[in-house]
Protein backbone atom coordinates (compact mmCIF):
# COMPACT_ATOMS: atom_id res chain seq x y z
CA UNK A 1 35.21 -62.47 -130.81
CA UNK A 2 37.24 -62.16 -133.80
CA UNK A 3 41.12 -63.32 -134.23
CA UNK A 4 43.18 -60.99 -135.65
CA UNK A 5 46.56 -61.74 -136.46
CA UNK A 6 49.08 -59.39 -135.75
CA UNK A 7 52.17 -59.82 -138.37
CA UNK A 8 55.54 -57.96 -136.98
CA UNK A 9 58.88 -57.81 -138.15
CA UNK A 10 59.87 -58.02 -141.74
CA UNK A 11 62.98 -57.68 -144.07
CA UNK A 12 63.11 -53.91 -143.14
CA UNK A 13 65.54 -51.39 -141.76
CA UNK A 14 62.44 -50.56 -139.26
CA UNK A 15 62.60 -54.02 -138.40
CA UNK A 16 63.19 -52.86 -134.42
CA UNK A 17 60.07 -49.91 -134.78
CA UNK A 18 57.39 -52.66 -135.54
CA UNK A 19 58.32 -55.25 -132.70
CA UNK A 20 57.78 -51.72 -130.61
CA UNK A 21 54.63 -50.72 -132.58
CA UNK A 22 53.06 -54.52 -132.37
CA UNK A 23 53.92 -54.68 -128.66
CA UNK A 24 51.81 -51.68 -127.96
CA UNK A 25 49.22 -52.35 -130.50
CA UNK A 26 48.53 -55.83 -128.68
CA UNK A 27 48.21 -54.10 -124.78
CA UNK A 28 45.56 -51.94 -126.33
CA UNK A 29 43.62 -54.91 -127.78
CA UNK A 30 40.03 -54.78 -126.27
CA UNK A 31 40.43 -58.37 -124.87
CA UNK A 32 36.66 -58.85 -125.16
CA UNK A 33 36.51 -58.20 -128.89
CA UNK A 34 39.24 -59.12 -130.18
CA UNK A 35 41.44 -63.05 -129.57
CA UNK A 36 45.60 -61.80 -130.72
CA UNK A 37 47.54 -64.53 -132.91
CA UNK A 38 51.16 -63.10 -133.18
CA UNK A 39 53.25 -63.83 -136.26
CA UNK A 40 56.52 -62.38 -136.49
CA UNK A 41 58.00 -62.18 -139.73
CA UNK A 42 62.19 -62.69 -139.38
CA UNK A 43 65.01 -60.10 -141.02
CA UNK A 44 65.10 -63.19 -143.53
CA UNK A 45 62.09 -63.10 -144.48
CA UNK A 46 60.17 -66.18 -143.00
CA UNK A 47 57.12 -65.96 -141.32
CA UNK A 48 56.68 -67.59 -137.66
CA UNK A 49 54.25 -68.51 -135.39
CA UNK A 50 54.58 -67.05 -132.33
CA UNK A 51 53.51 -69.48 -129.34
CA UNK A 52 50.44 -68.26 -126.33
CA UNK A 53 53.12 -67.83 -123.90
CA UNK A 54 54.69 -64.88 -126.46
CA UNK A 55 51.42 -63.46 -126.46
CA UNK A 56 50.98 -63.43 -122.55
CA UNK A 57 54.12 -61.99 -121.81
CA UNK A 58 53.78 -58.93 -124.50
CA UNK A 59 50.49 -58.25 -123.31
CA UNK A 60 51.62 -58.25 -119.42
CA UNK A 61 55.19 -56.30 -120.11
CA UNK A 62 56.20 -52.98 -121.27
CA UNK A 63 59.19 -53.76 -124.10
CA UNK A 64 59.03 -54.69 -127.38
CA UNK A 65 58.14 -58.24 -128.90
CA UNK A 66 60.99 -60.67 -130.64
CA UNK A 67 60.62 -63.04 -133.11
CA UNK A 68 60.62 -66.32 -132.03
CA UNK A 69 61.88 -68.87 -135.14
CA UNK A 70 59.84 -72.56 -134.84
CA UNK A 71 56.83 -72.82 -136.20
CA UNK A 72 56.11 -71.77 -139.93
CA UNK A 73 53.36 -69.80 -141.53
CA UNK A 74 52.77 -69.02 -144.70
CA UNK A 75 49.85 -67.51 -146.87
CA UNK A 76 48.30 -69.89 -149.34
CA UNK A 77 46.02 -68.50 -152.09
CA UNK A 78 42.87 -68.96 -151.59
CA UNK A 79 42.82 -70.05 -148.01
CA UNK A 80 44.18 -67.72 -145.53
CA UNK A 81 46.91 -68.61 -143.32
CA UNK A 82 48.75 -71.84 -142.83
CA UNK A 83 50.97 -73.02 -140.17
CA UNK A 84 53.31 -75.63 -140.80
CA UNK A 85 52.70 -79.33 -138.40
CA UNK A 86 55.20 -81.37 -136.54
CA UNK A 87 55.42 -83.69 -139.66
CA UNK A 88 56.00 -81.56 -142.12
CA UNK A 89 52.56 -80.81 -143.25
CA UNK A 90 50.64 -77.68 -143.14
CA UNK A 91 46.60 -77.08 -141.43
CA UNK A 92 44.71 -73.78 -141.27
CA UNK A 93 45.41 -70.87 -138.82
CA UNK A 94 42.12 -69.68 -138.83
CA UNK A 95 42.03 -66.06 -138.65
CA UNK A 96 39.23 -63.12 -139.09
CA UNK A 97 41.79 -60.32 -140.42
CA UNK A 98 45.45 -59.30 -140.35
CA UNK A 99 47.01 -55.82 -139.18
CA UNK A 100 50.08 -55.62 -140.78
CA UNK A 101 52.48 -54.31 -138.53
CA UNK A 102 55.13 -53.85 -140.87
CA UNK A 103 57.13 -50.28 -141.60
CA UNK A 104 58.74 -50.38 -144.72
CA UNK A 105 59.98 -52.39 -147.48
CA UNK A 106 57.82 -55.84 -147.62
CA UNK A 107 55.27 -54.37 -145.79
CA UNK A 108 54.13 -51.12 -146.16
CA UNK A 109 54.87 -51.07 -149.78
CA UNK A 110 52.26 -53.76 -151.15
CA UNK A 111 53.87 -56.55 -151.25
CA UNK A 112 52.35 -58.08 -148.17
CA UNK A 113 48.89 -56.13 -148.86
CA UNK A 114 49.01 -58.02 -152.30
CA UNK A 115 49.64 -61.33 -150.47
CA UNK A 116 46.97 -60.85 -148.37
CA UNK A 117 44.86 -59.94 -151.34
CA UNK A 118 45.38 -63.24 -153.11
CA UNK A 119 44.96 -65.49 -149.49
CA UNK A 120 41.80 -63.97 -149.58
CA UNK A 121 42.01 -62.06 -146.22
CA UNK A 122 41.07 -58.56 -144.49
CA UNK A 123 43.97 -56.18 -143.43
CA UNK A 124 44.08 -53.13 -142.00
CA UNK A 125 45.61 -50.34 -143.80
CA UNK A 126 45.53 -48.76 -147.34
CA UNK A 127 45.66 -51.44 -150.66
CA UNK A 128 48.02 -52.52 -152.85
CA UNK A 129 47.76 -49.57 -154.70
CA UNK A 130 47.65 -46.86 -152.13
CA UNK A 131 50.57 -48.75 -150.02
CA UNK A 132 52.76 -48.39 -153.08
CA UNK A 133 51.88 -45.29 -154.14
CA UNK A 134 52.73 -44.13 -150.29
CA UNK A 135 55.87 -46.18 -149.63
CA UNK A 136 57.10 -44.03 -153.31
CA UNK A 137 58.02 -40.77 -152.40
CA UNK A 138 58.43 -39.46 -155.84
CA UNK A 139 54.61 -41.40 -157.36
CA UNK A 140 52.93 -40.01 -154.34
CA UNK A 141 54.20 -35.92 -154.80
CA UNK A 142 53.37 -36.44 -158.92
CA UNK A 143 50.23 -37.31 -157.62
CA UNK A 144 49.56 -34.60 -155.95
CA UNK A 145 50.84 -32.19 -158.18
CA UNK A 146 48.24 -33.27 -160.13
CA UNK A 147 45.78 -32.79 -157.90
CA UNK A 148 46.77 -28.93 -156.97
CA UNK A 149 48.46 -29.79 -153.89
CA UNK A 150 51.57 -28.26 -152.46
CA UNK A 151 54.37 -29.90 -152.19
CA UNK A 152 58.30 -29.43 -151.15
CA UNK A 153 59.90 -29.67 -154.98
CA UNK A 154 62.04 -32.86 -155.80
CA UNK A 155 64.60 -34.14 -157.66
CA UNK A 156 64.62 -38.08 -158.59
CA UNK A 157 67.87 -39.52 -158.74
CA UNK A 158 68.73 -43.79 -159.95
CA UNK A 159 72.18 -45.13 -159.55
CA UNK A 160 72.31 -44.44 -163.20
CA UNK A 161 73.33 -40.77 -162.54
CA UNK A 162 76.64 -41.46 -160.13
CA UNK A 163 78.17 -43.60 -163.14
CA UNK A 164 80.62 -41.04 -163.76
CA UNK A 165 82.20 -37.93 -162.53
CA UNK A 166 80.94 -35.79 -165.23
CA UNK A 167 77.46 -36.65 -164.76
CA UNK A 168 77.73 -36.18 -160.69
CA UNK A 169 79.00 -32.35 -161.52
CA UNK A 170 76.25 -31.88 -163.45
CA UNK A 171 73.66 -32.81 -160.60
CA UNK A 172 75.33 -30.79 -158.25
CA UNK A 173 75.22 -27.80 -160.35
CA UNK A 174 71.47 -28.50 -161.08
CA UNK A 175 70.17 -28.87 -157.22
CA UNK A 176 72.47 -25.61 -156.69
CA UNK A 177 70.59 -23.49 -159.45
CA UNK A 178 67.36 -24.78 -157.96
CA UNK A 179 67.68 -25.47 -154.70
CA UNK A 180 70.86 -23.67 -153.74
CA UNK A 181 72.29 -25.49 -150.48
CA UNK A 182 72.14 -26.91 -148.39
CA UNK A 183 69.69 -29.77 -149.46
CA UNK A 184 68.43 -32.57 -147.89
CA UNK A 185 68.62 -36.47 -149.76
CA UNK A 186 66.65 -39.35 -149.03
CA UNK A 187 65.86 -43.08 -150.14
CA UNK A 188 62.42 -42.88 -152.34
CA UNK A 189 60.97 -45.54 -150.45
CA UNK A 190 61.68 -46.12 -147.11
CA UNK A 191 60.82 -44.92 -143.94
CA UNK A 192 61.64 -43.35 -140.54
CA UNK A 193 64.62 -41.30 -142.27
CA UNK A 194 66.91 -44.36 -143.05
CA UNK A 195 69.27 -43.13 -145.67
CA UNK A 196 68.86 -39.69 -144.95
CA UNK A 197 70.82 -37.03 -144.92
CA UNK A 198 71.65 -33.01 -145.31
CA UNK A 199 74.08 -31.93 -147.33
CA UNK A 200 75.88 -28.69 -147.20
CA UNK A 201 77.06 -28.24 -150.74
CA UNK A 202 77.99 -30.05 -154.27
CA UNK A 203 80.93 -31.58 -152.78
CA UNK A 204 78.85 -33.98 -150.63
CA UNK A 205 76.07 -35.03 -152.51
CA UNK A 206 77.62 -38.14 -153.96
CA UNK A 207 77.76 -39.68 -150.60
CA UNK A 208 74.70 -39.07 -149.54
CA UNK A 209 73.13 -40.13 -152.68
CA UNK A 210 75.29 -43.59 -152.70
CA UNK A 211 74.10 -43.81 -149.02
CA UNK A 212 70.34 -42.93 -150.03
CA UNK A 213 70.46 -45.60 -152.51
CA UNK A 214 71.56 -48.37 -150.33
CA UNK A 215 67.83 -48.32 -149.06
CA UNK A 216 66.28 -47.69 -152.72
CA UNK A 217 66.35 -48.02 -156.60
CA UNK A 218 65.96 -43.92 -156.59
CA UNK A 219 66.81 -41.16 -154.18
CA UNK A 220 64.95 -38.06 -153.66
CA UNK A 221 66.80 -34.46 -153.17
CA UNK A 222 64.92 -32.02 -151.87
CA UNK A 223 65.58 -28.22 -150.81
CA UNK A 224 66.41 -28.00 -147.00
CA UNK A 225 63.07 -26.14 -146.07
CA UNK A 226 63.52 -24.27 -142.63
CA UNK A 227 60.35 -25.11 -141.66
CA UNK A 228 58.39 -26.37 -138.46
CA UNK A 229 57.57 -29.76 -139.24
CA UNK A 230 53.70 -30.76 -138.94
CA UNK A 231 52.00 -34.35 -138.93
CA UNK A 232 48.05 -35.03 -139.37
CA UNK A 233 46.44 -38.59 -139.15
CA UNK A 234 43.80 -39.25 -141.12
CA UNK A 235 41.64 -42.19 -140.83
CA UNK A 236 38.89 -43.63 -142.81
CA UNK A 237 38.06 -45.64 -146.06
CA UNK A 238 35.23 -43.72 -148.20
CA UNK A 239 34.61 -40.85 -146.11
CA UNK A 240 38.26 -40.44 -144.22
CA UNK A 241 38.16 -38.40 -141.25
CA UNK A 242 41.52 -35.66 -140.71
CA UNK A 243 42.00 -35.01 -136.88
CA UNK A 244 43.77 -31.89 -135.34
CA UNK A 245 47.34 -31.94 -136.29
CA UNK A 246 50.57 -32.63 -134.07
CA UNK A 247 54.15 -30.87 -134.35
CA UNK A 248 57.05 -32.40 -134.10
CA UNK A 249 60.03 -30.49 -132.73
CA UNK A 250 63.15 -32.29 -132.96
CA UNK A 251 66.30 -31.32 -130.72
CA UNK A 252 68.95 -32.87 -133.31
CA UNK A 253 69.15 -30.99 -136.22
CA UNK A 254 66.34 -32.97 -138.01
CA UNK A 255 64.17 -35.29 -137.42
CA UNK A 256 66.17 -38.41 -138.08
CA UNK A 257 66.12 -41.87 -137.03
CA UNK A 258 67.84 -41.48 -133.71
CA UNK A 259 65.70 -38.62 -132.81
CA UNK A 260 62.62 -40.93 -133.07
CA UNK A 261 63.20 -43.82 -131.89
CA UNK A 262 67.18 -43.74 -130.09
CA UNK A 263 67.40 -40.53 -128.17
CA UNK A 264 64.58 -40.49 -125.55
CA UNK A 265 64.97 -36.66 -125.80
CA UNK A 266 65.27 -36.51 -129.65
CA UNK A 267 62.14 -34.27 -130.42
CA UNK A 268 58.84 -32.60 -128.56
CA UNK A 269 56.01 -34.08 -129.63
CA UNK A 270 52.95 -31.05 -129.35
CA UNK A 271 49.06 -32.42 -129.90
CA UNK A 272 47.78 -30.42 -130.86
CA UNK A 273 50.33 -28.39 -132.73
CA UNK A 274 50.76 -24.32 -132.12
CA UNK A 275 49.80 -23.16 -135.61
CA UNK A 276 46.57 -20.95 -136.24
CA UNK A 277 43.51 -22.15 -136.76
CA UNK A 278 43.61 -21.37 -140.41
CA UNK A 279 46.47 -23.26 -140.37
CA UNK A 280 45.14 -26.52 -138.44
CA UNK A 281 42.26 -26.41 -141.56
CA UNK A 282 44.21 -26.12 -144.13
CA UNK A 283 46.71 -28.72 -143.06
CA UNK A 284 43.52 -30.97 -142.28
CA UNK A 285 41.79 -30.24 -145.72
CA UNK A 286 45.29 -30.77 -147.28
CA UNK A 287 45.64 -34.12 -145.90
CA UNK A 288 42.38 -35.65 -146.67
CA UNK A 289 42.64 -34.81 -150.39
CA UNK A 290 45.78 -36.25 -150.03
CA UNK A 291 44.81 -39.24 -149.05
CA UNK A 292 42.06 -39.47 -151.41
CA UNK A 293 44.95 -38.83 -154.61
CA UNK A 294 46.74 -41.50 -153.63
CA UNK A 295 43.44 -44.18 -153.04
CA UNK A 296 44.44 -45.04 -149.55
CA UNK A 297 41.90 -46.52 -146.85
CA UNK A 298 41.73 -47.29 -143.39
CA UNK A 299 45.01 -45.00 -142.00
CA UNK A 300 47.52 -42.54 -142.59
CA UNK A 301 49.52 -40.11 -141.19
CA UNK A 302 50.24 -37.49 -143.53
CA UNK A 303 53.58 -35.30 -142.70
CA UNK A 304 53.96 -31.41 -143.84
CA UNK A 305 56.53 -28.67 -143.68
CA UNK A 306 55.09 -25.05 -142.84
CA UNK A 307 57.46 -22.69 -144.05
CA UNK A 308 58.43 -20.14 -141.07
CA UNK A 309 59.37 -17.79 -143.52
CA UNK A 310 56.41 -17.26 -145.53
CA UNK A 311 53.89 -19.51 -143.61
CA UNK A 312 52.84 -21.98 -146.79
CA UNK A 313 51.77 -25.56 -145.72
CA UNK A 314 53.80 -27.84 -147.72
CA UNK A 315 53.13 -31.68 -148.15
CA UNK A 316 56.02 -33.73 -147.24
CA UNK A 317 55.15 -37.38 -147.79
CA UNK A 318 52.51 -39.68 -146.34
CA UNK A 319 52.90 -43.02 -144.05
CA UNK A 320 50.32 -45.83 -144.53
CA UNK A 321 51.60 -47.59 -141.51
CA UNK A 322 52.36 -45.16 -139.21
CA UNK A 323 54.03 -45.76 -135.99
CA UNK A 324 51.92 -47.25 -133.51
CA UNK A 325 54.23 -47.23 -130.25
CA UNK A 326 53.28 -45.84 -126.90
CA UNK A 327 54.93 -42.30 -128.28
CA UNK A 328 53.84 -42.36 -131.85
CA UNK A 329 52.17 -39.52 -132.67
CA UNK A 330 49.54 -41.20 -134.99
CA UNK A 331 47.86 -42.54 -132.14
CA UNK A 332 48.49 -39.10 -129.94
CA UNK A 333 46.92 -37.54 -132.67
CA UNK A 334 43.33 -39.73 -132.97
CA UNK A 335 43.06 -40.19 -128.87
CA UNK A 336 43.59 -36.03 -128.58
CA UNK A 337 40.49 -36.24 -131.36
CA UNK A 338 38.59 -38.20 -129.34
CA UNK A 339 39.54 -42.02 -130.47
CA UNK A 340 41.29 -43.72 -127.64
CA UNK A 341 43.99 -46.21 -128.50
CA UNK A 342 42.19 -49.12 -127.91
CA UNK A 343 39.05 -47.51 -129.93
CA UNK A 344 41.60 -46.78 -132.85
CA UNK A 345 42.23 -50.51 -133.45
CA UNK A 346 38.90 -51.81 -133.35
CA UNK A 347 38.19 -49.25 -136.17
CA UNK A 348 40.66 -49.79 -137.95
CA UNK A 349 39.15 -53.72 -137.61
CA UNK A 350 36.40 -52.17 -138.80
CA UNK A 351 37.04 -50.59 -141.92
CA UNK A 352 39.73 -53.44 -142.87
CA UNK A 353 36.21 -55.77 -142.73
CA UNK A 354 34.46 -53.40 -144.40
CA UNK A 355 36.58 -53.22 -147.40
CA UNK A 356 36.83 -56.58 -148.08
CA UNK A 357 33.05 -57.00 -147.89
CA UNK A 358 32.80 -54.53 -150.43
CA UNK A 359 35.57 -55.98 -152.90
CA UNK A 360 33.84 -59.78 -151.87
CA UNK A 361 31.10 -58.25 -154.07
CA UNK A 362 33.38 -57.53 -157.39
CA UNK A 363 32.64 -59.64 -160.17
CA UNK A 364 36.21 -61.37 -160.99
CA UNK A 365 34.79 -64.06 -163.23
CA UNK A 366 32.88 -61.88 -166.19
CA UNK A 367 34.79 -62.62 -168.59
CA UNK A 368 35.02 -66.58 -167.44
CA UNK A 369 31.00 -66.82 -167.55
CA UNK A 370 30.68 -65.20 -171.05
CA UNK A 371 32.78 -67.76 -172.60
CA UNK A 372 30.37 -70.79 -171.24
């Protein structure tokens, strides 16, 4: 039996998607693998430890988890988890490995990976690297464009460029001779289309770019591709397996946040998706070398754009924490490959045991011993 600790929450604008996804992820624990320890992590940042009776009731009901503030925990270098004590001190919360349950900033960006890193514990999901690189929109497609991939062209924006009038014309007229309009603007890093927005023409790109950047350091434009919008999960550490892909057809006008997680009738979600099967390869091979440019492990769900005008596959941007509710298409995706839900975590225990094995093998201390 192994105790995994399942942290939820977090100073994110998808702070209301993980209680959902960590709800979900806990039912489909196989209770005779696997002992749950929830920790939900507040809006403010704190960590908390969530008491048996939390755990009892998620596992028995069908809504999302809260987070419960009384009992600290923090992560102390060196020694895994610590809960705080009714006089002040702290004692172990012995734990076998974490799944981060966090979308978004301080969580899916390597923050918390790097955390875990130095408290000396297994997670699931990518690194500290790869969750970077995958929460940055703009490192991840520079990335691939190294690597020969396709990918829907960008323009990075920083606050810098809205400092004056002058220097707002002159973006406008630059995403016009490339992209023409309309275009579409998003936050660099963030997640499940916070801060995003199309924009019809020059006139309304400030705002959208001020509004982008209320999530971000840097906004992304990008041309407005009319395009039928494919996802692919992927799942693996060395040798990362890509299953058949999933479309998502949104009723509002895009894909936005309300679509996925507001409106119950927001988008169709098809596994497998209607493309051809030279599509479904491609999309698949696509994915996987993907994943491998931008070092992740364990999970991903990679999201493309095919083009209904010419057909071309187009990568979009990649999630290392994908959404794990009951509707998520990540885990619609590996059960219609053959990995049930509750298969999918223990894996995912799996591999995040794996890893750490293998970097529990690294030799930190070289340099240390050579000086003796």
């Amino acid at each position: 039996m192994k105790r995994i600790a399942i942290i939820y929450g977090g100073r994110s604008g998808e702070h209301e998607v993980s209680l959902v996804s960590a709800a979900s992820i806990l039912r489909n624990l196989d209770p005779k693998r696997f002992e749950a320890v929830l920790v939900g992590a507040s809006k403010e940042g704190p960590w908390y430890l969530q008491d048996e009776a939390a755990v009892a009731a998620a596992r028995a009901g069908k809504g999302p988890l809260s987070v419960a503030k009384g009992v600290r925990v923090f992560a102390a270098p060196g020694e895994g988890l610590v809960a705080e004590t009714s006089g002040g001190g702290l004692k172990a919360l012995p734990v076998d490995l974490v799944f981060p349950v966090l979308h978004g900033t301080f969580g899916e960006d390597g923050t918390v990976q790097g955390l875990l890193e130095i408290a000396g514990l297994p997670y699931v999901g990518a690194g500290v690297l790869g969750s970077a690189i995958g929460m940055d929109k703009e490192k991840a497609k520079e990335l691939w464009l190294g690597a020969g991939l396709p990918v829907v062209p960008f323009i990075a924006v920083r606050m810098s460029a809205l400092n004056d009038s002058e220097s707002i014309a002159a973006l406008g007229r630059k995403v016009g001779a490339r992209f023409h309009w309309p275009c579409f603007v998003k936050p660099s890093s963030a997640g499940s289309s916070v801060g995003a927005s199309k924009v019809e023409s020059a006139e309304g790109l400030e705002k959208a770019l001020r509004s982008a950047l209320e999530w971000d350091e840097k906004a992304m434009i990008e041309p407005f591709v009319v395009a039928r919008e494919i996802e692919c999960a992927v799942l693996g550490n060395e040798g990362p397996v890509a299953f058949a892909p999933g479309e998502v057809a949104p009723t509002h006008e895009f894909y936005d946040y309300d679509a996925k997680y507001v409106d119950p009738d927001g988008a169709r979600l098809e596994v497998p998706a209607r493309i051809t099967g030279e599509q479904a390869e491609r999309v698949k091979a696509v994915a996987v070398a993907a994943y491998r440019a931008c070092e992740l492990s364990g999970m991903a769900r990679v999201d493309f754009f095919i083009d209904k005008r010419t057909g071309e596959v187009l990568l979009n941007e990649v999630n290392t924490i994908p959404g794990f509710t009951g509707i998520s298409m990540y885990p619609r995706m590996c059960e219609a490959g053959g990995v049930p839900y509750p298969e999918l975590i223990s894996r995912l225990a799996d591999f995040a045991l794996e890893r750490h094995a293998t970097r529990a093998k690294l030799n930190y201390m070289k340099c240390a011993s050579l000086l003796r």
